[in-house]
C-alpha atoms as a PDB file:
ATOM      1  CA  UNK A   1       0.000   0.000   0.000  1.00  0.00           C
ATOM      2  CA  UNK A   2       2.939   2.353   0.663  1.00  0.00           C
ATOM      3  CA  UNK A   3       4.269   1.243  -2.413  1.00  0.00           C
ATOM      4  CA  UNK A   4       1.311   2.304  -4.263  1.00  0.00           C
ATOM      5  CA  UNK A   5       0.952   5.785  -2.605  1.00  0.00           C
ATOM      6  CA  UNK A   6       4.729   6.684  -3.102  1.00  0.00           C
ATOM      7  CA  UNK A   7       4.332   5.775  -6.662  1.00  0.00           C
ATOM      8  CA  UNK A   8       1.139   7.424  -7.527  1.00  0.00           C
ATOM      9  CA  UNK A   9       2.659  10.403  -5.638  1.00  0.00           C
ATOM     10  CA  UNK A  10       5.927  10.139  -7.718  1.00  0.00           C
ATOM     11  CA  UNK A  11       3.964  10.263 -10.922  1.00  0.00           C
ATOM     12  CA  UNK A  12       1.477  13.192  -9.624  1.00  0.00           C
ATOM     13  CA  UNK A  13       4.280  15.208  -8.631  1.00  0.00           C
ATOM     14  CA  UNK A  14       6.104  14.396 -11.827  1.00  0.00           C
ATOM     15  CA  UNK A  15       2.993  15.644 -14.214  1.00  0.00           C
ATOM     16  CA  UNK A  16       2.810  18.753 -11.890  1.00  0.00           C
ATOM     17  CA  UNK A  17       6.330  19.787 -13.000  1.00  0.00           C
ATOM     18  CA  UNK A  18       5.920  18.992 -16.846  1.00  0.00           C
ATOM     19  CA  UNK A  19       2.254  20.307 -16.919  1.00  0.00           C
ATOM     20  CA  UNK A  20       3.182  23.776 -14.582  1.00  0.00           C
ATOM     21  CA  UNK A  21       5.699  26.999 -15.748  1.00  0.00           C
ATOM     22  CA  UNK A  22       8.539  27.029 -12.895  1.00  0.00           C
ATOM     23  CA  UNK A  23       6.912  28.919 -10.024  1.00  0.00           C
ATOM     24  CA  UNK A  24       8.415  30.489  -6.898  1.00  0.00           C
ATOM     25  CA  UNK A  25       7.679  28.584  -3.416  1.00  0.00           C
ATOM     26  CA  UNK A  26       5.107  30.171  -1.533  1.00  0.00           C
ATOM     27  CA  UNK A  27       4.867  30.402   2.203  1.00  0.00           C
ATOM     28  CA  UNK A  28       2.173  30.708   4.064  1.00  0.00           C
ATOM     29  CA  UNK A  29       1.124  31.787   7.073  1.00  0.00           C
ATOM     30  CA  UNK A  30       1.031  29.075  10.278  1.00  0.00           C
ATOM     31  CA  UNK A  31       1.017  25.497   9.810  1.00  0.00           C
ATOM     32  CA  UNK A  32      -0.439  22.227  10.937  1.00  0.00           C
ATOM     33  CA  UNK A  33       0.734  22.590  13.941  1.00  0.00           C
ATOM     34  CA  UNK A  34       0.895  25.483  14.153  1.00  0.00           C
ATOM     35  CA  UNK A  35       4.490  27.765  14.489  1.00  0.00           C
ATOM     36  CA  UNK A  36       4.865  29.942  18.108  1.00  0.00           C
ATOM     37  CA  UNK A  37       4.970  33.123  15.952  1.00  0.00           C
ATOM     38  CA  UNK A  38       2.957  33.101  12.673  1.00  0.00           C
ATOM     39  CA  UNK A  39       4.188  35.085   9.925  1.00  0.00           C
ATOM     40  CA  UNK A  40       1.853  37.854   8.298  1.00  0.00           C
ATOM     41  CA  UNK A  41      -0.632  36.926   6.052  1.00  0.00           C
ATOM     42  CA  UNK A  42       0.663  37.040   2.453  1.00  0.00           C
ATOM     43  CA  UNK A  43       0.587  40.461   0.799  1.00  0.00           C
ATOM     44  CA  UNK A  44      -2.391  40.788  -1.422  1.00  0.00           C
ATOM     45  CA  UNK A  45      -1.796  43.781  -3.169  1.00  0.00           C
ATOM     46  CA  UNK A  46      -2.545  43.250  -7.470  1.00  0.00           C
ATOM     47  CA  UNK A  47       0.427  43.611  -9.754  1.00  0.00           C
ATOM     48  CA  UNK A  48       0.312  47.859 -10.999  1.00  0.00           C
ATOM     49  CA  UNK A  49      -0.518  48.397 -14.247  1.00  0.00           C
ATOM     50  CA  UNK A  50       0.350  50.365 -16.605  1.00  0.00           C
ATOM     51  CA  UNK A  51      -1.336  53.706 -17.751  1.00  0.00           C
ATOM     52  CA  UNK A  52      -1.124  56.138 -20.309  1.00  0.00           C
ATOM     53  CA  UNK A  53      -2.971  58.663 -18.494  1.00  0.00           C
ATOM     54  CA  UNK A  54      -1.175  60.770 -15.398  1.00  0.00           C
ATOM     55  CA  UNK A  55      -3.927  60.485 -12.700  1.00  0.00           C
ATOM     56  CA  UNK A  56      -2.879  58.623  -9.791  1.00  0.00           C
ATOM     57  CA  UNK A  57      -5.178  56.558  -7.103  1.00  0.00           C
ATOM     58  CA  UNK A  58      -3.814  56.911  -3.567  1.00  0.00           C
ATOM     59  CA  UNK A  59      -2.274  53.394  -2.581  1.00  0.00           C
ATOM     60  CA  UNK A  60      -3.776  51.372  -0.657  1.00  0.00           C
ATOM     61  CA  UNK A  61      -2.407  49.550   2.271  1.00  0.00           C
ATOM     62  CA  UNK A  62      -1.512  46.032   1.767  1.00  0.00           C
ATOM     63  CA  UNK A  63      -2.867  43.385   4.308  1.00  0.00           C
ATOM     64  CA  UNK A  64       0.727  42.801   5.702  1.00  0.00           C
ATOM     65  CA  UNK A  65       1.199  46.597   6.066  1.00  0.00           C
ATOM     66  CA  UNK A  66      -1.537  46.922   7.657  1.00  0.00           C
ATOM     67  CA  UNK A  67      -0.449  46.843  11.196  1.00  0.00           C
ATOM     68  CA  UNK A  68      -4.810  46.810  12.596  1.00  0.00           C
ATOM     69  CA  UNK A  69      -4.985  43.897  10.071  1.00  0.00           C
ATOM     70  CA  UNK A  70      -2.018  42.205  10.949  1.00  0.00           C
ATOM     71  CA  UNK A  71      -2.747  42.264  15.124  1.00  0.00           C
ATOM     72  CA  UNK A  72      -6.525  40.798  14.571  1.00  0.00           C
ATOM     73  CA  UNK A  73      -5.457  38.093  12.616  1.00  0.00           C
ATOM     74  CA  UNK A  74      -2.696  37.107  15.107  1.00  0.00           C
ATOM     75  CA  UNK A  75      -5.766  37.081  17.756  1.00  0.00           C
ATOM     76  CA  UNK A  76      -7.600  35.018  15.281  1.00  0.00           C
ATOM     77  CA  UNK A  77      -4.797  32.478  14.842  1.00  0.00           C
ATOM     78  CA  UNK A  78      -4.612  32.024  18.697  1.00  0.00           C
ATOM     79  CA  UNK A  79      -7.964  31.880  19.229  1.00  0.00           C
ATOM     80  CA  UNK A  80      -7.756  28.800  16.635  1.00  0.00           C
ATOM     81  CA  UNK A  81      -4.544  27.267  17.732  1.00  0.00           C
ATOM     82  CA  UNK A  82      -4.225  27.758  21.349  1.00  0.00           C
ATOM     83  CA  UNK A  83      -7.735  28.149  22.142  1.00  0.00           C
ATOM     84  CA  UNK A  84      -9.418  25.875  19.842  1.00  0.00           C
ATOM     85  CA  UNK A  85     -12.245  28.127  19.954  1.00  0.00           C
ATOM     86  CA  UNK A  86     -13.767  27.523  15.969  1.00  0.00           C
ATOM     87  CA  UNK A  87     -16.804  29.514  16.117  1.00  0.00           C
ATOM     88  CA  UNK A  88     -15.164  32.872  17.616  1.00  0.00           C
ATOM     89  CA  UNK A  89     -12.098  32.560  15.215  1.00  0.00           C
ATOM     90  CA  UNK A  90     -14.391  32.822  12.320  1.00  0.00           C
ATOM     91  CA  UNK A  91     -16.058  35.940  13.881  1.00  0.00           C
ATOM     92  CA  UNK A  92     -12.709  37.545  14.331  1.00  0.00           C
ATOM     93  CA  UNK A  93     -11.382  36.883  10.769  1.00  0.00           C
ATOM     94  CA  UNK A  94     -14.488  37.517   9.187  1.00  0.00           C
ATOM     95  CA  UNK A  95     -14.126  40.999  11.064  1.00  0.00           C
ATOM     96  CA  UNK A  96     -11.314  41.605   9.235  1.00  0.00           C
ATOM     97  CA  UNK A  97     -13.151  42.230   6.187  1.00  0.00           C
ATOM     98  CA  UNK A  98     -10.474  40.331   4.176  1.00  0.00           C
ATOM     99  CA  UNK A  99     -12.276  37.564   3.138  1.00  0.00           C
ATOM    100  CA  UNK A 100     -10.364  37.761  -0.060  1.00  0.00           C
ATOM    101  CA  UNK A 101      -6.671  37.204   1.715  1.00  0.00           C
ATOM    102  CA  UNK A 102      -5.868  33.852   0.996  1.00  0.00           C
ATOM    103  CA  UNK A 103      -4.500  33.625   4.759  1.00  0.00           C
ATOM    104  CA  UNK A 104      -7.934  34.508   6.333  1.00  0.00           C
ATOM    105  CA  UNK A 105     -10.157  32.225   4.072  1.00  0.00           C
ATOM    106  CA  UNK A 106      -8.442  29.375   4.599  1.00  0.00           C
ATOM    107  CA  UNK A 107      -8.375  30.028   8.490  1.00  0.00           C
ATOM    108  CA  UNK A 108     -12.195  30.056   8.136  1.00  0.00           C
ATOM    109  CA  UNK A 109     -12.580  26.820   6.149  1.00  0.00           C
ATOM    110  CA  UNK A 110      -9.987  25.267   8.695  1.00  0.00           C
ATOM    111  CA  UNK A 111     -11.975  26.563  11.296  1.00  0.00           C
ATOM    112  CA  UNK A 112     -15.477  25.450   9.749  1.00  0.00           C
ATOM    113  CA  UNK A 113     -13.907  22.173   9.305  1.00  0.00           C
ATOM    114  CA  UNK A 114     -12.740  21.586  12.871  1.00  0.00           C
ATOM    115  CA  UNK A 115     -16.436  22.034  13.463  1.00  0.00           C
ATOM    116  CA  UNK A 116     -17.554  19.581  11.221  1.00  0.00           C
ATOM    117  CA  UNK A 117     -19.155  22.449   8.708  1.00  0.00           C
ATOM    118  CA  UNK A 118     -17.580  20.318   5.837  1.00  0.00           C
ATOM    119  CA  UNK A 119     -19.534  22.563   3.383  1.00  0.00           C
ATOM    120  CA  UNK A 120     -18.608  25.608   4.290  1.00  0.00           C
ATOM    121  CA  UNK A 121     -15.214  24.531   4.631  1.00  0.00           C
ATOM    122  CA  UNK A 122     -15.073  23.226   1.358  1.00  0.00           C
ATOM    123  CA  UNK A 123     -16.059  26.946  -0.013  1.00  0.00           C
ATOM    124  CA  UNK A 124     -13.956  29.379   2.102  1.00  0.00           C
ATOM    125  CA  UNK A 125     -10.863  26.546   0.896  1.00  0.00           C
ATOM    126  CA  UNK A 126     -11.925  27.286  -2.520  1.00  0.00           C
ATOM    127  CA  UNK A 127     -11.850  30.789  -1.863  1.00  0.00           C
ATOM    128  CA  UNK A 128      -8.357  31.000  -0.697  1.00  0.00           C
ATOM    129  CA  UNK A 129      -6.815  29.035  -3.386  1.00  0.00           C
ATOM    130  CA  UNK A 130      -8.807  31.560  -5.686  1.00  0.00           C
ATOM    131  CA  UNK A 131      -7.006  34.231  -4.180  1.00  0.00           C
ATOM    132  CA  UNK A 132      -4.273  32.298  -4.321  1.00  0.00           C
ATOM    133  CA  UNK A 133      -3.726  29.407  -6.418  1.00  0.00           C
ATOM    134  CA  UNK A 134      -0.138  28.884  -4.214  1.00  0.00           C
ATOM    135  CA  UNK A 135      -1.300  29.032  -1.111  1.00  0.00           C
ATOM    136  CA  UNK A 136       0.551  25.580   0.016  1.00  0.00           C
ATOM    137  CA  UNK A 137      -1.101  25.318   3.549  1.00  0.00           C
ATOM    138  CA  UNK A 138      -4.857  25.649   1.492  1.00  0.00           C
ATOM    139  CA  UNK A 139      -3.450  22.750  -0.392  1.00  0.00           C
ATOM    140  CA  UNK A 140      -2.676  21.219   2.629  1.00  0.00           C
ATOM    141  CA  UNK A 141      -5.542  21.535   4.921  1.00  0.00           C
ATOM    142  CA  UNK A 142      -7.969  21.329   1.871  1.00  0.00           C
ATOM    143  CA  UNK A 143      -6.107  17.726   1.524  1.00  0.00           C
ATOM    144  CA  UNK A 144      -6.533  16.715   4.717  1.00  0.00           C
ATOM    145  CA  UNK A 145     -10.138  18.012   4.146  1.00  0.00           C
ATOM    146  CA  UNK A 146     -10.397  15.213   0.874  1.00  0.00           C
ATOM    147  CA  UNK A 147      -8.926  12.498   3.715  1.00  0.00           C
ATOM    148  CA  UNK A 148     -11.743  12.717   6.051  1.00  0.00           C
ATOM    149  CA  UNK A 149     -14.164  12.799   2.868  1.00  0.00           C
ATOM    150  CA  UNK A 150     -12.695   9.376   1.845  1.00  0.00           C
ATOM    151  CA  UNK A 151     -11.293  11.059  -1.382  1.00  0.00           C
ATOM    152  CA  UNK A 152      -7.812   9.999  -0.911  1.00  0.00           C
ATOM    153  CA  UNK A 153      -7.641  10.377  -5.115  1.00  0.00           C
ATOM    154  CA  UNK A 154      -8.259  14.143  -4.420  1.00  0.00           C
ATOM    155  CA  UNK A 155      -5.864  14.391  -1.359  1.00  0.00           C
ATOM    156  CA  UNK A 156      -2.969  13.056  -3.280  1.00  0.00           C
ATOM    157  CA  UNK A 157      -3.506  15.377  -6.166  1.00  0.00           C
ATOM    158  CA  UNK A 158      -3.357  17.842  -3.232  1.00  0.00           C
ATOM    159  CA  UNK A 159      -0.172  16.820  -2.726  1.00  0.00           C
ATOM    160  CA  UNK A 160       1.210  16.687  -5.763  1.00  0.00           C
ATOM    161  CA  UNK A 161       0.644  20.853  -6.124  1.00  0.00           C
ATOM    162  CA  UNK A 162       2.304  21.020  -2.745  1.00  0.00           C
ATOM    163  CA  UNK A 163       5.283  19.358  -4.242  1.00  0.00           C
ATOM    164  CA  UNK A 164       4.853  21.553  -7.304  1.00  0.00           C
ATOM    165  CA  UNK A 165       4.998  24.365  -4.907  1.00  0.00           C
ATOM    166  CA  UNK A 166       7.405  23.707  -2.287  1.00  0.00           C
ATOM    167  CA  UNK A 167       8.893  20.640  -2.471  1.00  0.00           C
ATOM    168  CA  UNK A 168       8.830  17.047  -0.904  1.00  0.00           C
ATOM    169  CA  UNK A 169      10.871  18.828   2.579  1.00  0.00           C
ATOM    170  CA  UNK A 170       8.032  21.319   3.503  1.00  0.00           C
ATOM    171  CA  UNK A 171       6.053  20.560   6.037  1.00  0.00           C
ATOM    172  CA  UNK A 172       3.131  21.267   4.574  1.00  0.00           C
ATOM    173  CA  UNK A 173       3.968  17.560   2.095  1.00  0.00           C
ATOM    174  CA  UNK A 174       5.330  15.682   5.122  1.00  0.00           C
ATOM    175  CA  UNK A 175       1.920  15.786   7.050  1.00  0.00           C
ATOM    176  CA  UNK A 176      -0.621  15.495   4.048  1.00  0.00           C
ATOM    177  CA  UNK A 177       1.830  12.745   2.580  1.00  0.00           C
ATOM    178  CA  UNK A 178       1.817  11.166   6.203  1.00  0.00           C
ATOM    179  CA  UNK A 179      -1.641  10.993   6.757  1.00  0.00           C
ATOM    180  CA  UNK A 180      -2.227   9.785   3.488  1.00  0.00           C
ATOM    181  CA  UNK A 181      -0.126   6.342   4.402  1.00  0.00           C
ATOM    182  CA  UNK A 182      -2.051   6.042   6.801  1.00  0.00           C
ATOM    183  CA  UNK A 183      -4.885   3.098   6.035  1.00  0.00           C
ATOM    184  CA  UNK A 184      -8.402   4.735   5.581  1.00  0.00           C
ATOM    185  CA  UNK A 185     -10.770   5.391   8.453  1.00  0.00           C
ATOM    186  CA  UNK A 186      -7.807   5.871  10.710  1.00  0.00           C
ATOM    187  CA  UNK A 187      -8.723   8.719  12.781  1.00  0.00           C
ATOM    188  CA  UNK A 188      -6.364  11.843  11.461  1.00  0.00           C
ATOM    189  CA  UNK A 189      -4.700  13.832  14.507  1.00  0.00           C
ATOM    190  CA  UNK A 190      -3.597  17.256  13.287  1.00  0.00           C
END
């Protein structure tokens, strides 16, 4: 069974890097466990564009500049991790009014998740990985997500864009590519 699961994760991970253009590893925020000090939530800002006319917008603040933005979701990531408090984590990050930060939608699905809202988990994962489509610890989480779904197909597709994004070493691999050896309906402790 290992076997089969290394080589099906070989050949995933091997059409990931002919299918995908090189890309630069992401990070992302936290982890599963978590870290003692979570980094910022990624920088959202859109690429500028260019523009033949001379007005100017003001600039707006980026999420990781945003020092109001950054100190809620810190309060938000305790109240997940060392509080295991679901429900008022996705008050506080929905407060943010980022629902568009890859960082802060996948803290809600993780959250709805964790208390067994496996549809809305499903959609806020989706909406992080919109936001951003390298947001390894979506990929992550949203795997462990397929696990307990029984779609152990999905999860190691999963896995094969976090190789694509950061490797077989990250962390983010080892623990989706660990619970995936382990034998269905084992109970998953993350």
């Amino acid at each position: 069974m290992k076997s089969a699961i290394k080589l099906a994760t070989l050949a995933l991970f091997s059409m990931a890097l002919i299918a995908s253009p090189p890309s630069v590893p992401a990070f992302a925020a936290g982890g599963d466990p978590p870290s003692a000090n979570p980094p910022p939530p990624p920088d959202t800002r859109p690429a500028p564009r260019s523009s033949s006319k001379s007005k100017k917008k003001p600039a707006k603040q980026s999420s990781a500049d945003d020092a109001d933005f950054r100190q809620g979701y810190r309060a938000a990531y305790a109240t997940i991790y060392e509080r295991n408090e679901y429900a008022a984590a996705i008050e506080q990050l929905k407060a943010l009014g980022r629902d568009d930060n890859a960082g802060v939608a996948n803290l809600i699905g993780y959250s709805y998740r964790k208390l067994g809202d496996y549809r809305l988990s499903q959609v806020w994962y989706e909406r992080a990985l919109k936001a951003d489509p390298n947001h390894v610890l979506t990929w992550q989480y949203y795997g462990l997500w397929q696990i307990e779904q029984g779609n152990r197909d999905q999860a190691s597709y999963h896995l094969g864009r976090i190789a694509a994004i950061c490797g077989t070493g990250c962390e983010e691999y080892r623990s989706l590519a660990a619970a995936l050896e382990k034998p269905p309906g084992t109970g998953l402790v993350y």
